[in-house]
N, C-alpha and C. Protein backbone atom coordinates (compact mmCIF):
# COMPACT_ATOMS: atom_id res chain seq x y z
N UNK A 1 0.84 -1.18 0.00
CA UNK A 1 0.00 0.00 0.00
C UNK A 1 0.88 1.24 0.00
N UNK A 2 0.47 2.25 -0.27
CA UNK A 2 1.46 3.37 -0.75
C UNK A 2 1.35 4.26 0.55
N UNK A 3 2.25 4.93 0.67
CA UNK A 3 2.10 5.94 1.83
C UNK A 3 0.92 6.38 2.23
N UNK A 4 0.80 6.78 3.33
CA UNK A 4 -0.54 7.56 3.56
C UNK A 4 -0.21 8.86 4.44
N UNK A 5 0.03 9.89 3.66
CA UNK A 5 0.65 11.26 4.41
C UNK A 5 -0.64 11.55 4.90
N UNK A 6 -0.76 12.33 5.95
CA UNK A 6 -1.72 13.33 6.98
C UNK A 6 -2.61 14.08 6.19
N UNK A 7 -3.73 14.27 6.31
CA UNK A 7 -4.79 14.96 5.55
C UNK A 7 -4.16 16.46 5.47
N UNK A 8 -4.04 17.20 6.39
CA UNK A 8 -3.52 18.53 6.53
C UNK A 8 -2.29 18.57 5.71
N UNK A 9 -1.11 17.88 5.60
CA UNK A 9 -0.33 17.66 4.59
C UNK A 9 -0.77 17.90 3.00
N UNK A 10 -1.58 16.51 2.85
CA UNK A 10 -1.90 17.22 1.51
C UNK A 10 -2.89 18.12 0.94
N UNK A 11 -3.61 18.51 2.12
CA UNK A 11 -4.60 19.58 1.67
C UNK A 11 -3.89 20.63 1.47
N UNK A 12 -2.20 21.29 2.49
CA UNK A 12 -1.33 22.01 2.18
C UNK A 12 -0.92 21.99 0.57
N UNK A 13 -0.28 20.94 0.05
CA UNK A 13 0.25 20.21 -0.96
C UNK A 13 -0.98 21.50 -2.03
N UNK A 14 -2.37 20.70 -1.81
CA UNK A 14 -2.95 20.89 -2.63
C UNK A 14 -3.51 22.37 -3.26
N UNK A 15 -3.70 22.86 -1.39
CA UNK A 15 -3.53 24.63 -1.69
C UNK A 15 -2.83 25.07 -2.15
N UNK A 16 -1.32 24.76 -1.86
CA UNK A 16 -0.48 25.48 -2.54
C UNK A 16 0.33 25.50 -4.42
N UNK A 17 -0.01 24.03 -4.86
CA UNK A 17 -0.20 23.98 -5.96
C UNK A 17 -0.93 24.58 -6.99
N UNK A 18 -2.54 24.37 -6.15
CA UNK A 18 -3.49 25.17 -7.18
C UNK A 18 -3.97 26.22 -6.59
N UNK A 19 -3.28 27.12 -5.75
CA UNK A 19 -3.41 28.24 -5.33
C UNK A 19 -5.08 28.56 -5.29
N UNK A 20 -6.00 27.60 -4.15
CA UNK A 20 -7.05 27.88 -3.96
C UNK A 20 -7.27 27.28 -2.53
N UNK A 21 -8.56 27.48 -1.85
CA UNK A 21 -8.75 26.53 -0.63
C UNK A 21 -9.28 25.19 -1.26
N UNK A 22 -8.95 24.43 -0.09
CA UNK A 22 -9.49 23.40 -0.27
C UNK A 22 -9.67 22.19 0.96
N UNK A 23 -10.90 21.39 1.09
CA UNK A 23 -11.58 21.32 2.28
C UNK A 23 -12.32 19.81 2.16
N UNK A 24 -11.37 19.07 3.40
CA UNK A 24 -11.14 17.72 3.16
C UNK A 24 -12.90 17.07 3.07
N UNK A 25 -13.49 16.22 2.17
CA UNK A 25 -14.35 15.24 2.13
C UNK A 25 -14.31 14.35 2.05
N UNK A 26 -13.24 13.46 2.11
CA UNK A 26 -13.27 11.63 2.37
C UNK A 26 -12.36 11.22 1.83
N UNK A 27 -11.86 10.26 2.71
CA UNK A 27 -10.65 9.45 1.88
C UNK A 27 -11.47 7.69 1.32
N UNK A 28 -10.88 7.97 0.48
CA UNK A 28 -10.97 6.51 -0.21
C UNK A 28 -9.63 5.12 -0.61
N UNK A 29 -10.05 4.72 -0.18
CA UNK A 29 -8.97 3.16 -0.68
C UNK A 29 -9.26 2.87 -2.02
N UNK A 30 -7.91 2.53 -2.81
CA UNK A 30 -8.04 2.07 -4.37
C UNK A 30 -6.99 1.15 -4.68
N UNK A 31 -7.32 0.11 -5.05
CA UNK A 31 -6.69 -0.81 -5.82
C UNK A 31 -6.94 -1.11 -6.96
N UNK A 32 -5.83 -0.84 -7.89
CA UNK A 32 -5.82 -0.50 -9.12
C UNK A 32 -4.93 -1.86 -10.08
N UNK A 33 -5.90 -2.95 -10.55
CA UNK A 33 -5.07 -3.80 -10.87
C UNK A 33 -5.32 -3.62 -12.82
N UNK A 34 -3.86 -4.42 -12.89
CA UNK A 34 -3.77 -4.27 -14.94
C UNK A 34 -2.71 -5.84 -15.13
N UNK A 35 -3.54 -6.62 -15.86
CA UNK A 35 -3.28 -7.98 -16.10
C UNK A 35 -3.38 -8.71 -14.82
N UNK A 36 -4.01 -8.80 -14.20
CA UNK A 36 -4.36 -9.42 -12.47
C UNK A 36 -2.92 -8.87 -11.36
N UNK A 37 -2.45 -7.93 -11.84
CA UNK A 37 -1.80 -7.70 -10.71
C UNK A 37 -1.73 -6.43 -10.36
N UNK A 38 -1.50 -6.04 -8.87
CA UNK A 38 -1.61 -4.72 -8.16
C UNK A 38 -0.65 -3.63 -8.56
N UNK A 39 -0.93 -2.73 -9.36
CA UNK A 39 0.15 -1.23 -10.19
C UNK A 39 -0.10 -0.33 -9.14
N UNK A 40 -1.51 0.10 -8.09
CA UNK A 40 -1.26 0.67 -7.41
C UNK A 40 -1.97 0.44 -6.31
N UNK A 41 -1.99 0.82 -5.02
CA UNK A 41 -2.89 0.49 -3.72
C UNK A 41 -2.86 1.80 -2.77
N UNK A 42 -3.83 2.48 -2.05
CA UNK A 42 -3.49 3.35 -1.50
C UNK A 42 -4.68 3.72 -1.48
N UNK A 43 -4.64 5.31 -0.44
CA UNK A 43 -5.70 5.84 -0.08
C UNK A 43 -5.33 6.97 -0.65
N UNK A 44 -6.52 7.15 -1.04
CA UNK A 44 -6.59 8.92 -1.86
C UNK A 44 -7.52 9.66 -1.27
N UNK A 45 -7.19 10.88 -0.79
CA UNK A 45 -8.07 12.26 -0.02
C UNK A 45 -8.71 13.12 -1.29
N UNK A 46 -9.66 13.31 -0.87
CA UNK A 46 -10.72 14.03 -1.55
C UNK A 46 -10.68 15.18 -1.40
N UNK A 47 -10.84 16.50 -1.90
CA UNK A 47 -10.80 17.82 -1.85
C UNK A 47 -12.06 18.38 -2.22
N UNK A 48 -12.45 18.96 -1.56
CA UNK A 48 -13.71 20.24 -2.45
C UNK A 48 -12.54 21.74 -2.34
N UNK A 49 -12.91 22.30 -3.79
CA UNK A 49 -12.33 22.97 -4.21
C UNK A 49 -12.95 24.62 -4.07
N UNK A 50 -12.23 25.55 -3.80
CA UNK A 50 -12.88 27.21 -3.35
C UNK A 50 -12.08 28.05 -4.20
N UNK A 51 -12.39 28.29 -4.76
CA UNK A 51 -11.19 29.27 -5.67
C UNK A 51 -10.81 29.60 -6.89
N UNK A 52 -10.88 28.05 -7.18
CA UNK A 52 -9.89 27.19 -8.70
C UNK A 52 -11.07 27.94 -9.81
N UNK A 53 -10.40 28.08 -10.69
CA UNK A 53 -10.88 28.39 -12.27
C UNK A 53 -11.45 27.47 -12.55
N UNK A 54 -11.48 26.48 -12.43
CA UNK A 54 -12.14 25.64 -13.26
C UNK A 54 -12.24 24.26 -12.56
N UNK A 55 -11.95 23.93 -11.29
CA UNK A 55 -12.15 22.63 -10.69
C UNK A 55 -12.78 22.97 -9.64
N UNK A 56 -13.73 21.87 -9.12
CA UNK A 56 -14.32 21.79 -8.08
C UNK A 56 -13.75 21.06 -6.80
N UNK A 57 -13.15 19.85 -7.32
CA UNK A 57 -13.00 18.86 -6.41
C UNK A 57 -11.28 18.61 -7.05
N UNK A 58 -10.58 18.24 -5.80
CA UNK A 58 -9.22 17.34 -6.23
C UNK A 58 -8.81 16.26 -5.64
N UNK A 59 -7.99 15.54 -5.85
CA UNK A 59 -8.20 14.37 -5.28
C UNK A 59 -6.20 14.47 -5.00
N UNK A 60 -6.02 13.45 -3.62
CA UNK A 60 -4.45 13.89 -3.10
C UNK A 60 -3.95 12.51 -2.55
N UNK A 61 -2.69 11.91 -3.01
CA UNK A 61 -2.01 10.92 -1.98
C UNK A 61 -0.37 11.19 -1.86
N UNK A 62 0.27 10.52 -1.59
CA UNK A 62 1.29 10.57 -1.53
C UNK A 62 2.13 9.08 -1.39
N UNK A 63 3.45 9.18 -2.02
CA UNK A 63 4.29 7.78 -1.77
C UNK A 63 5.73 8.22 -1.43
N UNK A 64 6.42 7.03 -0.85
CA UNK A 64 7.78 7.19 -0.79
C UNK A 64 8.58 7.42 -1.79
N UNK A 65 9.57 8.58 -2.16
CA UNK A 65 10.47 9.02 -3.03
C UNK A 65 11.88 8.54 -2.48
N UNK A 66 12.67 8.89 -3.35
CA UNK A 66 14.16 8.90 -3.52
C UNK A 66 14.47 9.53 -2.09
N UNK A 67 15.77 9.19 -1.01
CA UNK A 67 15.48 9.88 0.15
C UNK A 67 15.09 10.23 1.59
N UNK A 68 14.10 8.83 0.98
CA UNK A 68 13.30 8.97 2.47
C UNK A 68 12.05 9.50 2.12
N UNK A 69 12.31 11.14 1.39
CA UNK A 69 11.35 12.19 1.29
C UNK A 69 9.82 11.56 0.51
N UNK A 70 8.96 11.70 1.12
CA UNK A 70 7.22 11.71 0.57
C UNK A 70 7.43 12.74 -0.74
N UNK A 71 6.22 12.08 -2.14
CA UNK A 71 6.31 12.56 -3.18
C UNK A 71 4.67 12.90 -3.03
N UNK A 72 4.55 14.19 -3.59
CA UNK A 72 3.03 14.22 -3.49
C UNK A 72 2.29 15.06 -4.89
N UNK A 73 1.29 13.85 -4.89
CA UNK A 73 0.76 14.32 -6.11
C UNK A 73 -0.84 14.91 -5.97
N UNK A 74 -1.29 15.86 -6.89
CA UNK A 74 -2.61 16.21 -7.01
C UNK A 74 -2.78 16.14 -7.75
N UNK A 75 -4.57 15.42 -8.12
CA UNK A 75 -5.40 15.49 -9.87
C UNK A 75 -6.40 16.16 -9.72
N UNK A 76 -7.06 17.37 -10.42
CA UNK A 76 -7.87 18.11 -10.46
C UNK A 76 -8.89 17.23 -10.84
N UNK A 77 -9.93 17.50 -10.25
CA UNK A 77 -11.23 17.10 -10.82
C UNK A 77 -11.49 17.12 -11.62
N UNK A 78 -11.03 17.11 -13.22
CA UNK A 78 -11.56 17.79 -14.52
C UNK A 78 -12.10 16.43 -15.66
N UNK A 79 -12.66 17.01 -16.30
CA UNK A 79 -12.86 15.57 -17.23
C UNK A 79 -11.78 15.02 -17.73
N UNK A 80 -11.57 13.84 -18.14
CA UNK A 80 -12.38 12.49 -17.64
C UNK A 80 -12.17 12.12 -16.24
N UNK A 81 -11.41 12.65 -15.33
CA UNK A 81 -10.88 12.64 -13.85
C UNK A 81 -12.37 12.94 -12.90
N UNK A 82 -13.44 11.98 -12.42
CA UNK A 82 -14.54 12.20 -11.63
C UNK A 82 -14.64 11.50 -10.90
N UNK A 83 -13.44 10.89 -10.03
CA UNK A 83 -13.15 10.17 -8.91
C UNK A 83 -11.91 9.93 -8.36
N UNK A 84 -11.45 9.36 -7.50
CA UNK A 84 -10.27 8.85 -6.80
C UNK A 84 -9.81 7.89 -7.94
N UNK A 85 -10.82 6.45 -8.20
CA UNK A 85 -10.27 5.65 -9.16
C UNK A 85 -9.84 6.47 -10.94
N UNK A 86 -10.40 7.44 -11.11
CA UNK A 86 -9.99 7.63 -12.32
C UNK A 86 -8.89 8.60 -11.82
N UNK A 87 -8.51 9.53 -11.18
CA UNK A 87 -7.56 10.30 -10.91
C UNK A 87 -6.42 9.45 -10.73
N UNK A 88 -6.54 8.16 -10.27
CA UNK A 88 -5.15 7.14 -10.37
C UNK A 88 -5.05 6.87 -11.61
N UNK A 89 -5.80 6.47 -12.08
CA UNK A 89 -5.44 5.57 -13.53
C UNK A 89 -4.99 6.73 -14.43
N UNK A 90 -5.62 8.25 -14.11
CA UNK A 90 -4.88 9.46 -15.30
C UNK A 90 -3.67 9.56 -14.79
N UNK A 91 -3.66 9.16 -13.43
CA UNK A 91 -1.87 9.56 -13.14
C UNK A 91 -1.08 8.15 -13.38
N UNK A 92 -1.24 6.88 -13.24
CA UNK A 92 -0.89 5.88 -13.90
C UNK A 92 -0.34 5.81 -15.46
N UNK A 93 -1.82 6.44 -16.33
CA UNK A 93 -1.40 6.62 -17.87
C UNK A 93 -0.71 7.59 -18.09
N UNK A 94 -0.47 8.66 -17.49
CA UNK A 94 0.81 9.55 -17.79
C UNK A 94 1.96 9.41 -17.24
N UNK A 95 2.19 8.56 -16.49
CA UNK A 95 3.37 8.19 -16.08
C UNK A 95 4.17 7.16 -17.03
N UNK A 96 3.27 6.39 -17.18
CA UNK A 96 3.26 5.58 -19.06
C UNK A 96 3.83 6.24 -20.06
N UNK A 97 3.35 7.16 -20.34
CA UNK A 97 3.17 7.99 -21.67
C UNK A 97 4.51 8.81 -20.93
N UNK A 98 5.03 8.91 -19.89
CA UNK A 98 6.24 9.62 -19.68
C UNK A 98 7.08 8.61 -20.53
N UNK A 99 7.04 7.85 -19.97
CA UNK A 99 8.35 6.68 -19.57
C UNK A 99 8.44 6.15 -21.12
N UNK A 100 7.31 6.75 -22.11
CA UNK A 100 7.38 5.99 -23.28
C UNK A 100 8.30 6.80 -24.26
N UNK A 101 8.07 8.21 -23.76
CA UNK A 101 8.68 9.79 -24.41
C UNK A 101 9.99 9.59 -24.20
N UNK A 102 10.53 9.07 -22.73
CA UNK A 102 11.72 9.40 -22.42
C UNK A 102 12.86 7.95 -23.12
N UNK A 103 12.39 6.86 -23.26
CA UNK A 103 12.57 6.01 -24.08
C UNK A 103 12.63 6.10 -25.20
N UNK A 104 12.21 6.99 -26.25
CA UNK A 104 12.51 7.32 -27.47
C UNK A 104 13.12 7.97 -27.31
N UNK A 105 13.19 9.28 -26.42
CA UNK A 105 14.95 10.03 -26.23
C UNK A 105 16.18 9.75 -26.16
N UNK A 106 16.39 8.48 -25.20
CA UNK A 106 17.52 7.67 -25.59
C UNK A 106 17.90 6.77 -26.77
């Protein structure tokens, strides 16, 4: 299971990224499997959003980095992103689509 940083943590994380408030509504557990096996596991915090141009809701977890140091990510609520489970899998497929870019660079 992936880290589980402090709600106040990433609601920080999350204010300060998308430079708006934002105001915890539920954490959820997700297990995210591709060919029967586990790519990701973890709990993701929910955000309602005050501020943002254009999002309502964000969704927040965090994992162990290089370090020691916690890596923390936020997905805006935006289409196709309308949950915890799809906010993993958009950050899943772009992490893909990184790793596929940076592989043709070399």
């Amino acid at each position: 299971m992936e880290d589980d940083a402090p709600i106040e943590v990433l609601k920080h994380a999350v204010e300060n990224l998308h430079q708006c408030s934002a105001t915890f509504v539920e954490a959820v557990d997700v297990r995210e499997e591709q060919e029967g096996k586990i790519v990701w596991w973890g709990t993701v915090k929910v955000f309602d959003l005050t501020g943002h141009p254009s999002a309502r809701r964000a969704y927040a977890w965090s994992f162990p980095a290089t370090a020691g140091k916690p890596k923390f990510v936020t997905v805006l609520g935006l289409p196709p992103v309308d949950s915890a489970v799809t906010a993993v899998r958009a950050t899943i497929l772009a992490d893909a689509k990184a790793k596929e870019e940076k592989a043709k660079q070399t």
